[in-house]
Protein backbone atom coordinates (compact mmCIF):
# COMPACT_ATOMS: atom_id res chain seq x y z
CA UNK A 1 104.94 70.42 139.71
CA UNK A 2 107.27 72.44 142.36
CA UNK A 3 105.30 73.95 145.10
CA UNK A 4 104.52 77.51 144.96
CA UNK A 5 103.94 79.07 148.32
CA UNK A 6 107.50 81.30 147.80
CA UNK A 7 109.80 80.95 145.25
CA UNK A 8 113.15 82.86 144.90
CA UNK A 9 114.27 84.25 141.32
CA UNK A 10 116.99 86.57 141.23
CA UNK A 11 116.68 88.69 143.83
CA UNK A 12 112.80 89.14 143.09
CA UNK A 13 110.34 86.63 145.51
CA UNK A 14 107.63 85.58 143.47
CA UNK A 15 104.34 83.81 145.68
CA UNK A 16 100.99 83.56 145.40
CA UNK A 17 98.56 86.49 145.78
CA UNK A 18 97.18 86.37 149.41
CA UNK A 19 93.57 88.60 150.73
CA UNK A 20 95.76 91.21 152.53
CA UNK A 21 97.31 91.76 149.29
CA UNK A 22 93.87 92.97 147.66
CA UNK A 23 94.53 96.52 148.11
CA UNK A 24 97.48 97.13 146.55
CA UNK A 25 96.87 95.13 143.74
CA UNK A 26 93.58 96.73 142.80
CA UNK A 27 95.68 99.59 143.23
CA UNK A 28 98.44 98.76 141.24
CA UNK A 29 95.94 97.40 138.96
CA UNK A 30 94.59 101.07 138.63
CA UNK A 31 97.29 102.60 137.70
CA UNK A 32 98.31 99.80 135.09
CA UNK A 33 94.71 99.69 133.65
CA UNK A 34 94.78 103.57 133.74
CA UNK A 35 98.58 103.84 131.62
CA UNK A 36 98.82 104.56 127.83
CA UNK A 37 100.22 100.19 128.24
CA UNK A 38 96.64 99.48 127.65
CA UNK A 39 93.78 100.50 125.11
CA UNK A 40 90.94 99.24 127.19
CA UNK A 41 88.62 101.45 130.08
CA UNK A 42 88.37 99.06 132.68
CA UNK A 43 85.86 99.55 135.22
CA UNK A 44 86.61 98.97 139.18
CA UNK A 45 84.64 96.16 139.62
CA UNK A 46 86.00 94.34 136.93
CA UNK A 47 89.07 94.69 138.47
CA UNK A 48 87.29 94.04 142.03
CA UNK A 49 86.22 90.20 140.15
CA UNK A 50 89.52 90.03 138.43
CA UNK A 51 91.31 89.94 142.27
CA UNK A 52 88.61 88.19 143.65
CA UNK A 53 89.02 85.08 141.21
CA UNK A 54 92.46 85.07 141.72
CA UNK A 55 91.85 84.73 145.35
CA UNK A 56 88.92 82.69 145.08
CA UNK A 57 89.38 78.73 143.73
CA UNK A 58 89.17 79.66 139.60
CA UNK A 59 90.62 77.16 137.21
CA UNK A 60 90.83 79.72 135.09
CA UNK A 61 93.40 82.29 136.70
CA UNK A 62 96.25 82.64 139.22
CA UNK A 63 97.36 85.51 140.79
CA UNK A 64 101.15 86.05 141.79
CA UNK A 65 102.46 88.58 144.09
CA UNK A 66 106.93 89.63 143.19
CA UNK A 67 108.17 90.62 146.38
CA UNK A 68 111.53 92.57 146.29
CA UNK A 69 113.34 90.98 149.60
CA UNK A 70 115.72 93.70 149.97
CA UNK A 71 112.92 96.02 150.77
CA UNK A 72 110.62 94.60 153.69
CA UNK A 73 107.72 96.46 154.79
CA UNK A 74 108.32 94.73 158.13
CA UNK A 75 110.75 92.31 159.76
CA UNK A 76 108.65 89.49 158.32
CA UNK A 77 107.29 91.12 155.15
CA UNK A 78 108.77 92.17 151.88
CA UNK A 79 107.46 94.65 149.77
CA UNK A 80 105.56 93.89 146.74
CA UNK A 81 106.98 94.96 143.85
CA UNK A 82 104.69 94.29 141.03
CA UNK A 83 101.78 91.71 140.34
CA UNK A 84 101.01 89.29 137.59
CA UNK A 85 97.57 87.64 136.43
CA UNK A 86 97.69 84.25 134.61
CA UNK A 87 94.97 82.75 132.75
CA UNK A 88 95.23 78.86 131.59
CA UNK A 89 93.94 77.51 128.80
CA UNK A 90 94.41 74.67 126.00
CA UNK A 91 95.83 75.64 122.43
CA UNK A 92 94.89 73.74 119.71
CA UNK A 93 97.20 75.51 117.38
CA UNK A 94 100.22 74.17 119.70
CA UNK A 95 98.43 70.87 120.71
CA UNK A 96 98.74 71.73 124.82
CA UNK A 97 98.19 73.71 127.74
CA UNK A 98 98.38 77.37 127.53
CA UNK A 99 99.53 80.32 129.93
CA UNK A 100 98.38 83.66 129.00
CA UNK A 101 100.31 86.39 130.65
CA UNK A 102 97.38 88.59 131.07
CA UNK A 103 98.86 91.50 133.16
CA UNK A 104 102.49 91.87 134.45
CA UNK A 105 102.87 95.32 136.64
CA UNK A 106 105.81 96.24 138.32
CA UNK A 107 106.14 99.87 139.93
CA UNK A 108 107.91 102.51 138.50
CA UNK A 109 111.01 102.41 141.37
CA UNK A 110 111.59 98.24 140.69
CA UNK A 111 111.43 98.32 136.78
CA UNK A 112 114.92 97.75 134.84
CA UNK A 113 115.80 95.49 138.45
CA UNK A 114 115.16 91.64 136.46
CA UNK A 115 111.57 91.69 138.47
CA UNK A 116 110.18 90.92 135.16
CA UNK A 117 112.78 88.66 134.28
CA UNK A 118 112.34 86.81 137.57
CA UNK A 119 108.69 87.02 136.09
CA UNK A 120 109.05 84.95 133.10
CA UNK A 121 111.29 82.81 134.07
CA UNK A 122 108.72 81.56 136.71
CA UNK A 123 106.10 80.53 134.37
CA UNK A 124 108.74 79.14 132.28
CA UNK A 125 109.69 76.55 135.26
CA UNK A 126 106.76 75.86 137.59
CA UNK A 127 103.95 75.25 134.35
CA UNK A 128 103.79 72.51 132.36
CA UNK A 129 102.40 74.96 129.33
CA UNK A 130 103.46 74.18 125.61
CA UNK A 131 103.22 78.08 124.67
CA UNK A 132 103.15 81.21 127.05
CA UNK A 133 101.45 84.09 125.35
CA UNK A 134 101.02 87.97 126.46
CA UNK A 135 99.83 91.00 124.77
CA UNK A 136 102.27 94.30 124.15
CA UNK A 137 101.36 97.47 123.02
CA UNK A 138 104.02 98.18 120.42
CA UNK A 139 104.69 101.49 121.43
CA UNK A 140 106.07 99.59 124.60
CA UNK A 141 109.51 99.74 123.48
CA UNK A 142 110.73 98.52 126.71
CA UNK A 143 108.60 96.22 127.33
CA UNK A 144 109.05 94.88 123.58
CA UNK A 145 112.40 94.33 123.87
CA UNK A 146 112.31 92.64 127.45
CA UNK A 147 110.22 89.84 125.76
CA UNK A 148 112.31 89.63 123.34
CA UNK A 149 115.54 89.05 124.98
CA UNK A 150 113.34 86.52 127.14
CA UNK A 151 113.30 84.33 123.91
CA UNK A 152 109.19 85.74 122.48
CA UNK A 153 108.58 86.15 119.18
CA UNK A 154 105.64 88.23 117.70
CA UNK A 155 103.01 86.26 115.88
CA UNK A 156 101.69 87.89 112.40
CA UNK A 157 97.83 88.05 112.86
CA UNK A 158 95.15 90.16 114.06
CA UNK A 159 93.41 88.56 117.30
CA UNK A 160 89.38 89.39 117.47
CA UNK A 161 87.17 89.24 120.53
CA UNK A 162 83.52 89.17 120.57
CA UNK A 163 81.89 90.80 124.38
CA UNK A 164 79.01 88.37 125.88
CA UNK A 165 75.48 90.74 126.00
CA UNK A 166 76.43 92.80 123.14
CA UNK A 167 75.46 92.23 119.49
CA UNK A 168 78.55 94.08 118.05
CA UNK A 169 82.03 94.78 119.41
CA UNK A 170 83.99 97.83 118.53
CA UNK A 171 87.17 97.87 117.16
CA UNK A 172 90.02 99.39 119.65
């Protein structure tokens, strides 16, 4: 597998999350978690762990940082233009590895640019993953039709989840 301390795609910079980057994730992570793009209330702190294990050394999840190079904050930094979250695991439906796309933010002024693009063309060449999944609200008609045009195709059931410590789960 290619390294992945800084990789270029498109005109979008795509690189590991890094500590300084904490704040303006979790606050980028705010507003995404906060946007009719999601049904779920997510607390602070569960966005607080969410960075954390991204930072930290989880199997589990990675956490990349797009950087639009055209825009540095500074003569050695470019601004960050959106986040993602990936979680790995194994699908026995597909008989491999597994990359969940579990957010993708970009903000408001770099959407439309290919940042997402750059995105998904990323996972698609530095993981050795037999299916890349994500989650869309349908309403998301842009969003819908960027995965689309990236080659994703809907699949036709209902996915369930189950919350450890309670007996029932509500329906969103």
């Amino acid at each position: 597998m290619e390294d992945r301390k800084k990789q270029e795609h498109g005109t979008f910079r795509i690189r590991p999350m890094r500590p300084e980057d904490r704040e303006e994730v979790l606050a980028m992570m705010r507003v995404f978690y906060d946007s009719p793009a999601l049904l779920t209330n997510v607390p602070d702190e569960v966005l607080a762990r969410d960075v954390d294990a991204c930072l930290g050394d989880s199997p589990y999840v990675e956490g990349l940082i797009l950087e639009s190079p055209g825009a540095e904050k500074d003569a050695d930094t470019a601004a960050i233009a959106g986040y993602s979250m990936l979680a790995k695991s194994f699908s026995t439906e597909f008989g491999g590895p597994c990359i969940w796309i579990e957010d993708l933010y970009l903000k408001p002024e770099y959407r439309g640019q290919g940042a997402g693009s750059a995105l998904l063309a990323y996972v698609k060449d530095h993981y050795d993953a037999v299916i890349t999944r994500l989650e869309v609200e349908t309403e998301n008609g842009n969003a819908v039709a960027a995965y689309r045009k990236a080659g994703y195709g809907v699949l036709g059931y209902t996915e369930m989840y189950h919350l450890a410590g309670r007996e029932k789960t509500e329906d969103y």
